[in-house]
N, C-alpha and C. Protein backbone atom coordinates (compact mmCIF):
# COMPACT_ATOMS: atom_id res chain seq x y z
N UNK A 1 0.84 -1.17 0.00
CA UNK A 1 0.00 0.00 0.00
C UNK A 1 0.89 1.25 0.00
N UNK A 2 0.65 1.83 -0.50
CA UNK A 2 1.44 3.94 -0.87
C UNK A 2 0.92 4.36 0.25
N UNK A 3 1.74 4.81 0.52
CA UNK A 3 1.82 6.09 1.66
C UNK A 3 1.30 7.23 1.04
N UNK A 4 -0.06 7.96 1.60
CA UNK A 4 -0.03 9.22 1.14
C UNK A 4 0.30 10.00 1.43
N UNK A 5 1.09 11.54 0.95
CA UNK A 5 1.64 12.68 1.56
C UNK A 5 0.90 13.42 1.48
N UNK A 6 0.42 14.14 2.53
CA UNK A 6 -0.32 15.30 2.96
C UNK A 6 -0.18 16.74 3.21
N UNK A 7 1.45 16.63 3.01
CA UNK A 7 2.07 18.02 3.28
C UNK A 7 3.51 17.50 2.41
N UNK A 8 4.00 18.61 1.99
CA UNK A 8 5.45 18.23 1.95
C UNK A 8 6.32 18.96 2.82
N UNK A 9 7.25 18.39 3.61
CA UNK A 9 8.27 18.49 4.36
C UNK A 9 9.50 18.69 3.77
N UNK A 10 10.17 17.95 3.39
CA UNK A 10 11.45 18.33 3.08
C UNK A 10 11.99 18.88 1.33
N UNK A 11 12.51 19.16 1.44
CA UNK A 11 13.52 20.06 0.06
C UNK A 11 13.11 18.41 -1.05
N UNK A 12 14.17 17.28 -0.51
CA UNK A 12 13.67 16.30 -1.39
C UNK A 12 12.28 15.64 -2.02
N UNK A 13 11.03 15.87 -1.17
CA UNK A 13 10.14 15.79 -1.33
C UNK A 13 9.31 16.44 -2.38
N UNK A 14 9.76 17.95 -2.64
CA UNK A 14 9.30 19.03 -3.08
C UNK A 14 10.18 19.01 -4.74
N UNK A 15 11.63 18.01 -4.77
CA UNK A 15 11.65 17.90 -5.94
C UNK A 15 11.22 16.74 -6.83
N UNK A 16 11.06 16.02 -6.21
CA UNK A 16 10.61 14.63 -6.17
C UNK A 16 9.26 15.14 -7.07
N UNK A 17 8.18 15.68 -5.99
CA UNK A 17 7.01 15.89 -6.96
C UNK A 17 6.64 17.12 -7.64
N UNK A 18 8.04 17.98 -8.14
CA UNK A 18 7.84 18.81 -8.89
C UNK A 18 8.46 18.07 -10.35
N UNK A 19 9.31 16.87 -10.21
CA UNK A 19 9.34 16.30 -11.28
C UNK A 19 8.34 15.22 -11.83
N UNK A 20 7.67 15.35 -10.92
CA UNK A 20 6.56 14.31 -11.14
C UNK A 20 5.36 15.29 -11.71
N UNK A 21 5.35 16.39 -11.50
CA UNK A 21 4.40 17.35 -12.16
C UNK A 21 4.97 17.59 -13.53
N UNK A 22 6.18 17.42 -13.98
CA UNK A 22 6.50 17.75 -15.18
C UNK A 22 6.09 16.75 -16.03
N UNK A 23 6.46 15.39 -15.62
CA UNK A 23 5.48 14.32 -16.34
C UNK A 23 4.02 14.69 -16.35
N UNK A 24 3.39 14.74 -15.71
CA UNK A 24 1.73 14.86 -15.33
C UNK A 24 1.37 16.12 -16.41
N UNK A 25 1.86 17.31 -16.30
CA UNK A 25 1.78 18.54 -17.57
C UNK A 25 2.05 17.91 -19.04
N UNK A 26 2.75 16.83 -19.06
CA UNK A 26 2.71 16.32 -20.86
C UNK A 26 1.39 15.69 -21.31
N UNK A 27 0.83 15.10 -19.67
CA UNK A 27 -0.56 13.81 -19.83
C UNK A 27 -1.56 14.92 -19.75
N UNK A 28 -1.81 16.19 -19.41
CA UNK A 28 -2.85 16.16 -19.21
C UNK A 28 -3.12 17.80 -19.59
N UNK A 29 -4.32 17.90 -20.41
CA UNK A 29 -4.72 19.13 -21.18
C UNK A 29 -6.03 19.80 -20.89
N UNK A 30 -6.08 20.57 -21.68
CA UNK A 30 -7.77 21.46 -21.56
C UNK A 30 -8.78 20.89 -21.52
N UNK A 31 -8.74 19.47 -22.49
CA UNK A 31 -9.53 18.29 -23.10
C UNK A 31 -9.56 17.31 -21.45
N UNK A 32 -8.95 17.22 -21.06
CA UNK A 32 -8.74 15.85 -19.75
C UNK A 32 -9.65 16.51 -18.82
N UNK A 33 -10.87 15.39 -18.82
CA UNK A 33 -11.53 15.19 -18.03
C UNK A 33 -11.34 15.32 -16.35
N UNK A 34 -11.79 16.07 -15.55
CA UNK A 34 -11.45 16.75 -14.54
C UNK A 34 -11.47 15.20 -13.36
N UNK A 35 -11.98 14.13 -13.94
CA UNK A 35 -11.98 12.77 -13.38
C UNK A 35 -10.53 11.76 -13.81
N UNK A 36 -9.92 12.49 -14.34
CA UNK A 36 -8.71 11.80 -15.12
C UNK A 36 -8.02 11.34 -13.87
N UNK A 37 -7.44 10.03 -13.66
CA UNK A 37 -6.70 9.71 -13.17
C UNK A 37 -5.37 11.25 -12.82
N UNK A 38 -5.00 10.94 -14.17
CA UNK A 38 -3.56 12.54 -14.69
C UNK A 38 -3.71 13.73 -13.92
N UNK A 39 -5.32 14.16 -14.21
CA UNK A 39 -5.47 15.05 -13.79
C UNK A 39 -5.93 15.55 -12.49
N UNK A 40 -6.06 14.44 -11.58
CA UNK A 40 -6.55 14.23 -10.21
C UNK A 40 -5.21 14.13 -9.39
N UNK A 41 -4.65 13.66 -9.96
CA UNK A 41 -2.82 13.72 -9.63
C UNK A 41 -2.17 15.24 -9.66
N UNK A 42 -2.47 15.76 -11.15
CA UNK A 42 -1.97 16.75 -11.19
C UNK A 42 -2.64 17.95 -9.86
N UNK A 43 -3.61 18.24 -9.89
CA UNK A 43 -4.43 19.32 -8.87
C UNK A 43 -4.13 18.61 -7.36
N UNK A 44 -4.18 17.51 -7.41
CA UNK A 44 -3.41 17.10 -5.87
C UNK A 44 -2.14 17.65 -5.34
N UNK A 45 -1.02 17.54 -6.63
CA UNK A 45 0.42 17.68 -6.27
C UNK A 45 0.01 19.33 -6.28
N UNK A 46 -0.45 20.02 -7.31
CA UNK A 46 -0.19 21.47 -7.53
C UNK A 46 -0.55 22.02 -6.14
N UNK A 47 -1.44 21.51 -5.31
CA UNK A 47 -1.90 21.90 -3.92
C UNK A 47 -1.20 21.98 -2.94
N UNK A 48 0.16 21.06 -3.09
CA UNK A 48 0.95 20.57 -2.12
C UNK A 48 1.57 21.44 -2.06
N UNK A 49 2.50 21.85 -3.45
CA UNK A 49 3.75 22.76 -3.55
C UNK A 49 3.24 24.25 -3.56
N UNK A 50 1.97 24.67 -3.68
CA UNK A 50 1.37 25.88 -3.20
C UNK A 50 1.89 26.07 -1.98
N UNK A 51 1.17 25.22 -0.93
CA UNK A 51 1.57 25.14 0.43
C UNK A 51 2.49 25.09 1.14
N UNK A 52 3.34 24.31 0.19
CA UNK A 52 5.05 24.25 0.62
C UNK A 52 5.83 25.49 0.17
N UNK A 53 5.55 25.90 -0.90
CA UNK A 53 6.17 26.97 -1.39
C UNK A 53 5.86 28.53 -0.76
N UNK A 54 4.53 28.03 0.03
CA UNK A 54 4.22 29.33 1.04
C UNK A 54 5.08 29.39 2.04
N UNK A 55 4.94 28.62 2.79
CA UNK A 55 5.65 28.21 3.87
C UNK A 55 7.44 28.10 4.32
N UNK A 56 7.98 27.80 2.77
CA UNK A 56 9.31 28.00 2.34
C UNK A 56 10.30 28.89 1.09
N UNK A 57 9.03 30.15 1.19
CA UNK A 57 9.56 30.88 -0.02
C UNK A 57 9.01 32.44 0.09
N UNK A 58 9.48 33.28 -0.06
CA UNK A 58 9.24 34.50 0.40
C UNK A 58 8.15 34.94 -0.07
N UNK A 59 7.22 35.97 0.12
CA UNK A 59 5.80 36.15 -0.22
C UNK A 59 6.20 37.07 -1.43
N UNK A 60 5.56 36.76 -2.33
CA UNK A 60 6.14 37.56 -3.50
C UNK A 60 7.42 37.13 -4.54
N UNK A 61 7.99 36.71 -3.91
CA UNK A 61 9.10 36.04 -4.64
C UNK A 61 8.67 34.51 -5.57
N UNK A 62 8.72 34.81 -6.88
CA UNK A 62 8.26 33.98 -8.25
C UNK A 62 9.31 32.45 -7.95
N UNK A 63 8.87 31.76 -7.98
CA UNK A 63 9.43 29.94 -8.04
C UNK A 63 9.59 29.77 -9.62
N UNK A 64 10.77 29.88 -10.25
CA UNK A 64 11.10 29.93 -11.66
C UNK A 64 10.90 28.81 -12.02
N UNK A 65 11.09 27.80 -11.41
CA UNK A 65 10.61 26.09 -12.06
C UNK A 65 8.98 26.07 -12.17
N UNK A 66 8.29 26.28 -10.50
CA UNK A 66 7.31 25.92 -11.25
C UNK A 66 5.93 27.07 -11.79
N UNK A 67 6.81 28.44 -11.54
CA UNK A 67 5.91 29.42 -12.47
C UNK A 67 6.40 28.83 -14.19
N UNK A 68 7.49 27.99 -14.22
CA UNK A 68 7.29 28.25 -16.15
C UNK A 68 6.61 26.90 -16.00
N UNK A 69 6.46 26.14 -15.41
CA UNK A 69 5.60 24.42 -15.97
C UNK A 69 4.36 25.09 -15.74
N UNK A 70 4.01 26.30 -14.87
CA UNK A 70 2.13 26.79 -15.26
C UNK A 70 2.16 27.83 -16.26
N UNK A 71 3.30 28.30 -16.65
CA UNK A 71 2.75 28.92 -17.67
C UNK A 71 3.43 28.49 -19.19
N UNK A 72 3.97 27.79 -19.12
CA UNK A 72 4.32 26.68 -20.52
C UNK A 72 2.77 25.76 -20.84
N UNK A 73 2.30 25.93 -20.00
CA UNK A 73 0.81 24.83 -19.95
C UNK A 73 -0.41 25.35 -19.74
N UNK A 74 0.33 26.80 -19.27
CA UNK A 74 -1.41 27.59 -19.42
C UNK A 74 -2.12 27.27 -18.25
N UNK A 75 -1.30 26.59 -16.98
CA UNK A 75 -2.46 26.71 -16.03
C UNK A 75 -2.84 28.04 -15.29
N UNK A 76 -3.71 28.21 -14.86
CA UNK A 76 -4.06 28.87 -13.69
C UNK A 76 -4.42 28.30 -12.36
N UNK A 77 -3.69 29.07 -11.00
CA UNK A 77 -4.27 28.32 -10.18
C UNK A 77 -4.72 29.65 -9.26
């Protein structure tokens, strides 16, 4: 059984599933069903590193990795 993560904690964690969001941004588009496996993954992780990135990154200060994977892909969050 997977362990689920609920927060991210450490530096490794946070790259771990920011490379795992870079896969997930190739699977999943405008078209993907908001039930998509891909895309239920993707809005999970994007939630995480919001949170983490609050918590470990200055208010105002832009995250260059993953401001270009949302805007290479057009998300909004």
């Amino acid at each position: 059984m997977r362990k689920i993560i609920k927060m991210i904690v450490t530096k490794a964690q946070y790259e771990a599933i920011m490379a795992r969001v870079d896969q997930l941004v190739e699977m999943v588009d405008d078209n993907t069903p908001q039930t998509d496996k891909h895309y239920v993954e993707l809005d999970f992780l994007a939630d995480l590193i919001v949170e983490y990135e609050k918590q470990n990154f200055e208010i105002g200060k832009k995250i260059p990795k993953f401001e270009r994977i949302l805007e290479e892909n057009e998300v909004l969050i």
